[in-house]
Protein backbone atom coordinates (compact mmCIF):
# COMPACT_ATOMS: atom_id res chain seq x y z
CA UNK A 1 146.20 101.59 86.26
CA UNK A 2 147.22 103.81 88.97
CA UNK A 3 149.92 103.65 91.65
CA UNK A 4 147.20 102.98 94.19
CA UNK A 5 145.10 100.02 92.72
CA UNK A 6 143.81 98.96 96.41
CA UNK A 7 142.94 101.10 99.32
CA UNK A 8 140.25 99.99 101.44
CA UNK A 9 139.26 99.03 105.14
CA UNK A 10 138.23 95.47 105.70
CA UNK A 11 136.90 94.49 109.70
CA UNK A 12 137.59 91.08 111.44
CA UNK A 13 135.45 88.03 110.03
CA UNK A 14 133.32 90.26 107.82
CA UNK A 15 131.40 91.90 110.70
CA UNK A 16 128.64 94.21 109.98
CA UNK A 17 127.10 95.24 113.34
CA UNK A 18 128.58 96.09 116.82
CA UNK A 19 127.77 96.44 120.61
CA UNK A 20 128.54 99.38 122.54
CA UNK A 21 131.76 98.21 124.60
CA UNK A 22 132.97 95.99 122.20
CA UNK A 23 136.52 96.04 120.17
CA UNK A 24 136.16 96.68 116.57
CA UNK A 25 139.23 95.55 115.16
CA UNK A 26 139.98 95.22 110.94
CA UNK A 27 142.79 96.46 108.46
CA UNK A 28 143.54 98.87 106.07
CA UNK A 29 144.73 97.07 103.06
CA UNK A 30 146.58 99.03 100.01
CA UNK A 31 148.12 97.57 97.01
CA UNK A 32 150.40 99.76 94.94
CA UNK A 33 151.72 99.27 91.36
CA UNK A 34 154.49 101.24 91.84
CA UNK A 35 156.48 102.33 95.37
CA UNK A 36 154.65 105.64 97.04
CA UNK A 37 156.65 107.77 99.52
CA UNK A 38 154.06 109.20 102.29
CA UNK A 39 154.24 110.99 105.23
CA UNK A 40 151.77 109.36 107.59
CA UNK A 41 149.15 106.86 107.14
CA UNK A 42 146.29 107.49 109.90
CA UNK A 43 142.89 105.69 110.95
CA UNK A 44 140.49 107.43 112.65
CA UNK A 45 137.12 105.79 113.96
CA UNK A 46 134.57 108.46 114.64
CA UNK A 47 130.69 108.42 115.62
CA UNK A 48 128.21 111.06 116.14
CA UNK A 49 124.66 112.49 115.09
CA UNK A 50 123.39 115.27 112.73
CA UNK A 51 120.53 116.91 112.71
CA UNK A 52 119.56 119.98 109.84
CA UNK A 53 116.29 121.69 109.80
CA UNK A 54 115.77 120.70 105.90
CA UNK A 55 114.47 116.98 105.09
CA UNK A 56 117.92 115.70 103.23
CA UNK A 57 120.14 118.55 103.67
CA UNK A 58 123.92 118.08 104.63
CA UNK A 59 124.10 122.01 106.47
CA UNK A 60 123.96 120.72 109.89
CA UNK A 61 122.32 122.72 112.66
CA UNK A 62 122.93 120.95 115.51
CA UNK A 63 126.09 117.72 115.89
CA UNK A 64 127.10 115.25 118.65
CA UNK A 65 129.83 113.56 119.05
CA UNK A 66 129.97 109.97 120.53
CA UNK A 67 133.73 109.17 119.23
CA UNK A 68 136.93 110.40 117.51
CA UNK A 69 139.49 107.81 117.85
CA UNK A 70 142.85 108.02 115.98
CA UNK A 71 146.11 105.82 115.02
CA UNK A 72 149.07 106.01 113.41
CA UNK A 73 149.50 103.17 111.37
CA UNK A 74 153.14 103.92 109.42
CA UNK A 75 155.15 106.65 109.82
CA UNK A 76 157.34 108.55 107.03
CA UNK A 77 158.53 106.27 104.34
CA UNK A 78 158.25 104.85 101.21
CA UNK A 79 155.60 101.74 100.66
CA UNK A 80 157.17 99.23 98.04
CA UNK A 81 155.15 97.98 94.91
CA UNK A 82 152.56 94.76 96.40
CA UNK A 83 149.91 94.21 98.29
CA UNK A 84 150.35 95.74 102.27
CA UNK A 85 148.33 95.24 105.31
CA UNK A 86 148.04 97.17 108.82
CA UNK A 87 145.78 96.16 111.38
CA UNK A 88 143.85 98.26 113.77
CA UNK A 89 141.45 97.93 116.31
CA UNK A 90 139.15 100.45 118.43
CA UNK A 91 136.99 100.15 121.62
CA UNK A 92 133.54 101.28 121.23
CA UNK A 93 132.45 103.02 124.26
CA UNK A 94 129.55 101.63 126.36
CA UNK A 95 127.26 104.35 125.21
CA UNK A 96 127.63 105.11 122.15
CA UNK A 97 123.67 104.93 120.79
CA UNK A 98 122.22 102.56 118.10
CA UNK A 99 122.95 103.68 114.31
CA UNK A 100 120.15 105.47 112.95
CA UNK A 101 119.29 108.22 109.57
CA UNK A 102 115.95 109.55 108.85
CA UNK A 103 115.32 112.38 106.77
CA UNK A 104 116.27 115.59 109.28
CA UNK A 105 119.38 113.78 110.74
CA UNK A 106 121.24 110.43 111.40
CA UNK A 107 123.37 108.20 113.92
CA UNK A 108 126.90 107.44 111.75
CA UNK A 109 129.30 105.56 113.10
CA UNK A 110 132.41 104.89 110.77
CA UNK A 111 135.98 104.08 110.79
CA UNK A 112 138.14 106.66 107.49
CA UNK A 113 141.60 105.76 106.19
CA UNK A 114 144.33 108.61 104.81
CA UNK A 115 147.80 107.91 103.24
CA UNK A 116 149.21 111.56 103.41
CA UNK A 117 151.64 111.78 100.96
CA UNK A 118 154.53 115.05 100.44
CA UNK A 119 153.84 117.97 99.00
CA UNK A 120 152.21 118.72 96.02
CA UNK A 121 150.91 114.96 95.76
CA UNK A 122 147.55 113.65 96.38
CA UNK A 123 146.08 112.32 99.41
CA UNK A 124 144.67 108.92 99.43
CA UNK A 125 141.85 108.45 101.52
CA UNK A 126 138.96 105.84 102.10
CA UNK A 127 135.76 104.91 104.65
CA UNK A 128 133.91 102.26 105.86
CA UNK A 129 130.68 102.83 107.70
CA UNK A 130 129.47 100.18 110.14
CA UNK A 131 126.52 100.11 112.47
CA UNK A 132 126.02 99.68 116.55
CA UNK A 133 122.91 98.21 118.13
CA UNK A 134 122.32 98.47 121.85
CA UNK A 135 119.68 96.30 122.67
CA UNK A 136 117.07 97.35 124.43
CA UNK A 137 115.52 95.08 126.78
CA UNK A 138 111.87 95.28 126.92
CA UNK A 139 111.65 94.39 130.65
CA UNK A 140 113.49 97.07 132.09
CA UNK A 141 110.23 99.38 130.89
CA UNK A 142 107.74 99.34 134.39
CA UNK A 143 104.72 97.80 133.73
CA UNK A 144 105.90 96.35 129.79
CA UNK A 145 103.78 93.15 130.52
CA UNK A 146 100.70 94.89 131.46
CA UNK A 147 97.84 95.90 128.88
CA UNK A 148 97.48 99.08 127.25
CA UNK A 149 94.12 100.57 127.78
CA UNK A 150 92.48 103.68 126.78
CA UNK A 151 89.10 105.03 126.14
CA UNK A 152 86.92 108.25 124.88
CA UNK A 153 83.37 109.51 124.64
CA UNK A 154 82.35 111.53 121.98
CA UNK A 155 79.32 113.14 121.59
CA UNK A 156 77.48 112.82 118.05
CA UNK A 157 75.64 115.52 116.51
CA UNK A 158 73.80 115.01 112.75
CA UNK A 159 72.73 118.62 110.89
CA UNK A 160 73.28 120.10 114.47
CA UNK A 161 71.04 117.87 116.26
CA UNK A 162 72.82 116.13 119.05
CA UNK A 163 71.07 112.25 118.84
CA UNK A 164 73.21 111.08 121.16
CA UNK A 165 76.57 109.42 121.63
CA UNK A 166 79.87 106.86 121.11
CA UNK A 167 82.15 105.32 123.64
CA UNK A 168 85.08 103.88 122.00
CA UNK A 169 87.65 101.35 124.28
CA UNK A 170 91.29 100.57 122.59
CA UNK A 171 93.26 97.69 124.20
CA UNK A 172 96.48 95.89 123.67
CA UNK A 173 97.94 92.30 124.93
CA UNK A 174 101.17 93.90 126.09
CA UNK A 175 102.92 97.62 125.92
CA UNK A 176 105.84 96.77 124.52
CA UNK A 177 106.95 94.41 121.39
CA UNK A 178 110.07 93.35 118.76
CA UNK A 179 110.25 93.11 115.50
CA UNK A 180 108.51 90.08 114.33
CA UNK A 181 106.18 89.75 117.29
CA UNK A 182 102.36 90.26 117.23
CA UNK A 183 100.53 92.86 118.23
CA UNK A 184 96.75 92.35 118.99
CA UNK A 185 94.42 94.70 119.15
CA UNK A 186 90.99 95.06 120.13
CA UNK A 187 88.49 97.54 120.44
CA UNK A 188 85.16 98.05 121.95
CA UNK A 189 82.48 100.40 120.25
CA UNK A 190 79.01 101.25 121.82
CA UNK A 191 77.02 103.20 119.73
CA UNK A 192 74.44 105.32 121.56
CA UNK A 193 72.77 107.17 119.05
CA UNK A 194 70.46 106.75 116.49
CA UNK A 195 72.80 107.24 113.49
CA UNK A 196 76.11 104.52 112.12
CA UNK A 197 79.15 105.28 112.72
CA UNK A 198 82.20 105.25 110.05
CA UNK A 199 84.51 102.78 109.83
CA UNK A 200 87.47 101.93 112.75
CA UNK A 201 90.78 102.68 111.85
CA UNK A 202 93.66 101.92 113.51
CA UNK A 203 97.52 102.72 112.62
CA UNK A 204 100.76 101.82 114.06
CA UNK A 205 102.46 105.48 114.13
CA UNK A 206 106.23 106.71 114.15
CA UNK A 207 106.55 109.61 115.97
CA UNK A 208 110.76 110.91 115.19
CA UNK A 209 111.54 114.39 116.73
CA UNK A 210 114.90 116.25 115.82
CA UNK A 211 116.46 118.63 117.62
CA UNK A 212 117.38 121.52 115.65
CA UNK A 213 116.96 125.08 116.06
CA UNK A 214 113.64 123.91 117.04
CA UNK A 215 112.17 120.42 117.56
CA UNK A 216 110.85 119.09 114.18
CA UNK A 217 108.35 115.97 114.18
CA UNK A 218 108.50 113.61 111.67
CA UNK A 219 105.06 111.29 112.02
CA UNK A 220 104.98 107.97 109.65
CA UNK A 221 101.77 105.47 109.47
CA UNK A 222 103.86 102.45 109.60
CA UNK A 223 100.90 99.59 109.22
CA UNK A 224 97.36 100.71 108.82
CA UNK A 225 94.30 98.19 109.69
CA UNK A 226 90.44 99.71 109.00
CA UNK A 227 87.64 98.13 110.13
CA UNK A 228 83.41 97.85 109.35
CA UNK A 229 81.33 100.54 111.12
CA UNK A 230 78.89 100.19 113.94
CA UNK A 231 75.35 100.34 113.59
CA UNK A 232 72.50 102.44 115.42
CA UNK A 233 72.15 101.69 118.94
CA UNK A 234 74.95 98.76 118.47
CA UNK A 235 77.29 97.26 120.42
CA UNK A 236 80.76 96.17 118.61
CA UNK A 237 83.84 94.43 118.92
CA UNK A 238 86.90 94.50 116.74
CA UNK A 239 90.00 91.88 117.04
CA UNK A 240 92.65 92.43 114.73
CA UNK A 241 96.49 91.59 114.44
CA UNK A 242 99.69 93.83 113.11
CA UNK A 243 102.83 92.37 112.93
CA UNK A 244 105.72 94.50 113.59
CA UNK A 245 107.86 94.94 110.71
CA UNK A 246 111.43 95.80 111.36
CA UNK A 247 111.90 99.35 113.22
CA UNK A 248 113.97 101.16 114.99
CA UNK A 249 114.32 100.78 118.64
CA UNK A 250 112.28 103.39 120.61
CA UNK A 251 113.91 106.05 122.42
CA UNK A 252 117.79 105.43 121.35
CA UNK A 253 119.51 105.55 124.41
CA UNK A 254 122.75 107.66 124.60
CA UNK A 255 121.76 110.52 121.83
CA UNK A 256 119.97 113.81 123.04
CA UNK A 257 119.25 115.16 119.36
CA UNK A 258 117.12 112.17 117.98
CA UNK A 259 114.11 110.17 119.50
CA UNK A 260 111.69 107.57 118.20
CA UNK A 261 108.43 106.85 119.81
CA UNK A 262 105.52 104.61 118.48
CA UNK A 263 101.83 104.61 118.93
CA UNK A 264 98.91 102.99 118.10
CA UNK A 265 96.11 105.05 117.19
CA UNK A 266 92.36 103.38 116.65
CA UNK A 267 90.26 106.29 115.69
CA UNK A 268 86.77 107.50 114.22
CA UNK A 269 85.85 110.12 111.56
CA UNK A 270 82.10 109.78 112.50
CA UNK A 271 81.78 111.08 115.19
CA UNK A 272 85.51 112.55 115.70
CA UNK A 273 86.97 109.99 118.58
CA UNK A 274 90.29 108.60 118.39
CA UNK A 275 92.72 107.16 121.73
CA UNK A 276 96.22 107.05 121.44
CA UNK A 277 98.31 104.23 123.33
CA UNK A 278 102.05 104.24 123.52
CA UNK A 279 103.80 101.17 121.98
CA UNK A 280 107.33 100.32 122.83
CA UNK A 281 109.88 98.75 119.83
CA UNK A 282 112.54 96.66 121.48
CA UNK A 283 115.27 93.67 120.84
CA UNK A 284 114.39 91.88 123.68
CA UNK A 285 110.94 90.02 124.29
CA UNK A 286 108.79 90.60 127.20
CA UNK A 287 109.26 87.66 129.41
CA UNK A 288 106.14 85.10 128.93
CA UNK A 289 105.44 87.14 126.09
CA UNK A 290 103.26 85.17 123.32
CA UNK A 291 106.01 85.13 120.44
CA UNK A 292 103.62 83.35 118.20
CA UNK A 293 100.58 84.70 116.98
CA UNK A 294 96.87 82.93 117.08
CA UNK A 295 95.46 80.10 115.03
CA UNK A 296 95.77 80.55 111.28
CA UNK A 297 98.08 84.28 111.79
CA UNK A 298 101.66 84.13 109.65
CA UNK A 299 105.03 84.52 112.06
CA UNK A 300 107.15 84.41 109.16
CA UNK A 301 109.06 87.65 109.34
CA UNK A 302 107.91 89.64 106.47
CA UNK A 303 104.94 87.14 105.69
CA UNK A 304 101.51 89.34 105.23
CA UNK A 305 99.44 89.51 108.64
CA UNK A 306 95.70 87.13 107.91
CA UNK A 307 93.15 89.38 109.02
CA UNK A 308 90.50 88.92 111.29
CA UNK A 309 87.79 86.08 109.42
CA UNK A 310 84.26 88.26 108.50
CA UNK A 311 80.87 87.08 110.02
CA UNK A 312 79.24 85.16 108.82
CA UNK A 313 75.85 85.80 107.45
CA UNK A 314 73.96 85.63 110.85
CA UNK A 315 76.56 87.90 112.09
CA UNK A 316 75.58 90.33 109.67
CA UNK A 317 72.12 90.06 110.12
CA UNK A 318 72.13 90.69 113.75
CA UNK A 319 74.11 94.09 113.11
CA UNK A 320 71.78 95.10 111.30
CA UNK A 321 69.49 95.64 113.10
CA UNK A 322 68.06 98.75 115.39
CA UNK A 323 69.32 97.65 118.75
CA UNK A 324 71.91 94.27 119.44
CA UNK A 325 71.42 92.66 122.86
CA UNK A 326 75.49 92.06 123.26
CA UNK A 327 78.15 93.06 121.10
CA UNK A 328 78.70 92.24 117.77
CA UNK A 329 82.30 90.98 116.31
CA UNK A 330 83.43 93.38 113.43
CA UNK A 331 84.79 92.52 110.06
CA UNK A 332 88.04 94.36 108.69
CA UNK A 333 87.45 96.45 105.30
CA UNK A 334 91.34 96.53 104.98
CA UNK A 335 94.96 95.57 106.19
CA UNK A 336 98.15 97.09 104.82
CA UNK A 337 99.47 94.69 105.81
CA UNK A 338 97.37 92.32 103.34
CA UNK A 339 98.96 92.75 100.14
CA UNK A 340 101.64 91.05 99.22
CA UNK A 341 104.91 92.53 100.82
CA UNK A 342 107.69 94.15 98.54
CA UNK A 343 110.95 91.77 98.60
CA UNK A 344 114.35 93.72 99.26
CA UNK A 345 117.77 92.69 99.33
CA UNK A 346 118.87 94.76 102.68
CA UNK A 347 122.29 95.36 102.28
CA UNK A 348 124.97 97.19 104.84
CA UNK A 349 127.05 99.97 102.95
CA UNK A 350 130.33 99.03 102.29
CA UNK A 351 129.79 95.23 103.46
CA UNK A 352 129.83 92.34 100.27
CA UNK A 353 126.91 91.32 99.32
CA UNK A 354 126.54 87.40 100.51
CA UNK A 355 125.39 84.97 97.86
CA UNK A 356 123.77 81.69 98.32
CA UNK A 357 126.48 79.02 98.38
CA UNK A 358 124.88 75.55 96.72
CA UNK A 359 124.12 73.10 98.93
CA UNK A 360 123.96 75.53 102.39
CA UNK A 361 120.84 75.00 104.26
CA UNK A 362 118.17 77.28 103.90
CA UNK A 363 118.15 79.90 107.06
CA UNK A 364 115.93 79.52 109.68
CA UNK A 365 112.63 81.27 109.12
CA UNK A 366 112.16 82.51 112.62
CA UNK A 367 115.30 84.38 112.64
CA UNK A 368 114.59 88.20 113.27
CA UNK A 369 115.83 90.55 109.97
CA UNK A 370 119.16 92.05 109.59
CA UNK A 371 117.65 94.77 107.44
CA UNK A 372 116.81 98.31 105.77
CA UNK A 373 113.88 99.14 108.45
CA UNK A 374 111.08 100.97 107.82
CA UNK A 375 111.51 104.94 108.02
CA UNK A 376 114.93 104.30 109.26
CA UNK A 377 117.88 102.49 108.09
CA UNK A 378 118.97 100.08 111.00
CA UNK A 379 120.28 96.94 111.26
CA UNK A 380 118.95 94.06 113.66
CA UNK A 381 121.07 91.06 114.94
CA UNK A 382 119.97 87.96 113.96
CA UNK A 383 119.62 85.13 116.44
CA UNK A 384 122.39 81.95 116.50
CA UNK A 385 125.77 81.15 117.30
CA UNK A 386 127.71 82.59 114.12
CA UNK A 387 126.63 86.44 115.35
CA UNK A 388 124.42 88.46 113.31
CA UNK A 389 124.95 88.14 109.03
CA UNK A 390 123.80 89.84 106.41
CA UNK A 391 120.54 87.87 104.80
CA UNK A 392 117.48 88.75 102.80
CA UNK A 393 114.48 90.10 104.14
CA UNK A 394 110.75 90.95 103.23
CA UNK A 395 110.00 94.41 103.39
CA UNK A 396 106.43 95.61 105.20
CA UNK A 397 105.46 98.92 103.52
CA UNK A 398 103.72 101.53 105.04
CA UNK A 399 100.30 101.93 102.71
CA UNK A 400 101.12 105.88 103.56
CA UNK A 401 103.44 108.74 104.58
CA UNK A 402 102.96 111.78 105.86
CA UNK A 403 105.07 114.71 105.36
CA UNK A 404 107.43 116.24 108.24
CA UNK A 405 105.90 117.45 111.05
CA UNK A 406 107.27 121.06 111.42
CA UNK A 407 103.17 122.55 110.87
CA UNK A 408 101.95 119.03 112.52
CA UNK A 409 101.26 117.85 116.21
CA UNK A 410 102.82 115.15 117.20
CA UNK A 411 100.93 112.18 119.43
CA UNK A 412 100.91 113.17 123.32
CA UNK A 413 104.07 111.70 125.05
CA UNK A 414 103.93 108.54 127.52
CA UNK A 415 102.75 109.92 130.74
CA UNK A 416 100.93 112.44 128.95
CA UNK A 417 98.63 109.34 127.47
CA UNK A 418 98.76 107.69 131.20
CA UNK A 419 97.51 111.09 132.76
CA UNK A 420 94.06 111.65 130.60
CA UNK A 421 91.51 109.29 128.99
CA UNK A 422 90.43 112.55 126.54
CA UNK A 423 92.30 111.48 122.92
CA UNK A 424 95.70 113.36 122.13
CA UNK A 425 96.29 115.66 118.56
CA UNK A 426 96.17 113.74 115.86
CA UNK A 427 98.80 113.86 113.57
CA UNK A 428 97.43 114.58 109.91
CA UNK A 429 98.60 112.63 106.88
């Protein structure tokens, strides 16, 4: 073996995820089979975000920095042969943004280690990269509790023959939800013409713009739901459920280069109708928000979301037919959300992975994820008096992704939806 056999950064009782404003103390620990004369050994904490205008490339295009903190841990000297310790600890200012990396940039925060050594030696160095949430609390958003409502009319036209048209109604319980939480959805189709319409679709989207040399849009369908058409001269309704899988927050407060938004599109190919509403991603629940979802719907985080029962046969026989007197409750063709999920270990970098001690009692299976999110990679405290821990999670796959969204248009913004009932771009996949 080597002179160095140990050099690594350990933090205070194992801790994986921070707070903005809060110490993050730990040690850098070296053991040494023989003594090593050095000329400084340093610790530097640093945070900031990235941003290229390649998917995946390290030549940055645009960088900001949130914190470059350094100490002096030894001076020059000569470390004996054993096992040495020195302790450290940083303050993490109060807004420094939640970690984040997609594919055109990323939020790092991480604390480095360097043994400088004389002349003509080799440097010793070593990281450790650890992540920051700042919650974001749901009810600071105006209006979070109220429903989200939109609604279109779209002409339809067969072999250039206008026969009449379709008014399509998109609602929400609430504008604003966290991971593990419900969303339900319903939507109200009336079907003036004389021809059936496709089938409903809507999808939970993740709208990620960079700010390079230009701003680049990175769109995702996060959780897809598609549901039966509407006949003739019909009347429909369609009630469905998504539950939120683990995501980034929206916005992230604090960094100007990187911004998530979410949206939930319910759409039409037949004729061409879609709304777009804006959907907030939080850490902290609406107040009287309903946590748990209806009769017979799966809280569990990661369990699969129970779609919407189908008619029953009388159901289907009064869609049939040419003209409904009220409307008539829609079946769902398909739910990503359906299949059974993937199961991931979601590990931090550079944290141990925990194993299950015999006898410990199984975690409780409300707990929110500590997690690999979708489309992003970060972490989410989970609830209890110990702090948040590393655990396994069920992973909700997307059934699709779209490629960036340089050539794409991105969903309108917030008060761009709020201004105008007409439906926004959509983003193709």
């Amino acid at each position: 073996m080597g002179r160095v056999q140990l050099f690594e950064i350990v933090l205070r009782h194992g801790r994986a995820v921070y707070s903005p404003g809060e110490p993050l103390a730990g040690a850098v620990r070296v053991r040494l089979g023989a003594p090593l004369p050095f000329r400084a050994i340093r610790v530097t904490c640093t945070s900031c975000c990235r941003v290229s205008s390649k998917p995946h490339d390290t030549a940055w295009v645009a960088e900001e920095g949130y914190v470059s903190s350094s100490l002096a841990l030894a001076d020059k000297g000569s470390l004996p042969a054993g096992e040495h310790s020195f302790p450290f600890q940083f303050l993490l200012p109060a807004t420094v943004p939640t970690s984040f990396e997609g594919p055109f940039g990323k939020i790092i925060h991480q604390v480095r280690a360097t043994i400088d050594t004389p002349r003509f030696s080799k440097d010793h160095q070593c990281s450790l990269v650890f992540y920051v949430l700042s919650p974001l609390n749901l009810n600071s958003i105006p209006d979070i509790e109220q429903p989200n409502v939109a609604s279109t009319s779209k002409k339809f036209s067969y072999k250039l023959v206008r026969t009449g048209s379709v008014g399509l109604t998109a609602s929400t319980d609430l504008r604003g939800y966290v991971v593990g939480q419900v969303l339900r959805l319903q939507a109200d189709i009336e079907n003036q013409s004389g021809k059936d319409t496709s089938p409903v679709v809507a999808s939970l989207l993740q709208k990620v713009s960079y700010k390079a040399k230009r701003w680049i849009y990175d769109v995702r369908t996060i959780a897809e739901v598609e549901g039966m058409g509407v006949k003739a001269w019909g009347r429909a309704q369609w009630q469905e459920q998504i539950l939120v899988p683990a995501l980034p927050q929206s916005g992230l407060p604090g960094c100007s280069l990187i911004h998530v938004d979410y949206y939930l599109q319910v759409s039409l190919k037949v004729p061409e109708a879609s709304v777009t509403l804006p959907v907030f991603i939080g850490n902290i629940a609406v107040n009287h928000a309903p946590l748990s979802p209806q009769p017979g719907l799966a809280l569990l985080p990661g369990a699969p979301v129970v779609p919407s029962a189908p008619p029953d046969e009388e159901a289907e026989v009064e869609a049939s037919g040419a003209l409904c007197p009220g409307p008539v409750s829609l079946s769902t063709k398909s739910h990503s959300q359906q299949q059974r999920p993937v199961v991931a270990f979601c590990s931090v970098p550079g944290a141990p992975e925990p194993h299950p001690q015999v006898g410990s009692p199984a975690p409780h299976p409300l707990l929110p994820p500590l997690c690999i999110s979708t489309g992003a990679t970060v972490p989410y405290f989970a609830e209890g008096s110990g702090g948040p821990v590393l655990t396994t999670s069920t992973l909700i796959l997307p059934p699709e992704y779209s490629s960036w969204g340089c050539p794409y248009e991105a969903p309108p913004s917030y008060e761009q939806s709020c201004g105008r009932t007409s439906p926004g771009p959509t983003p193709r996949s």
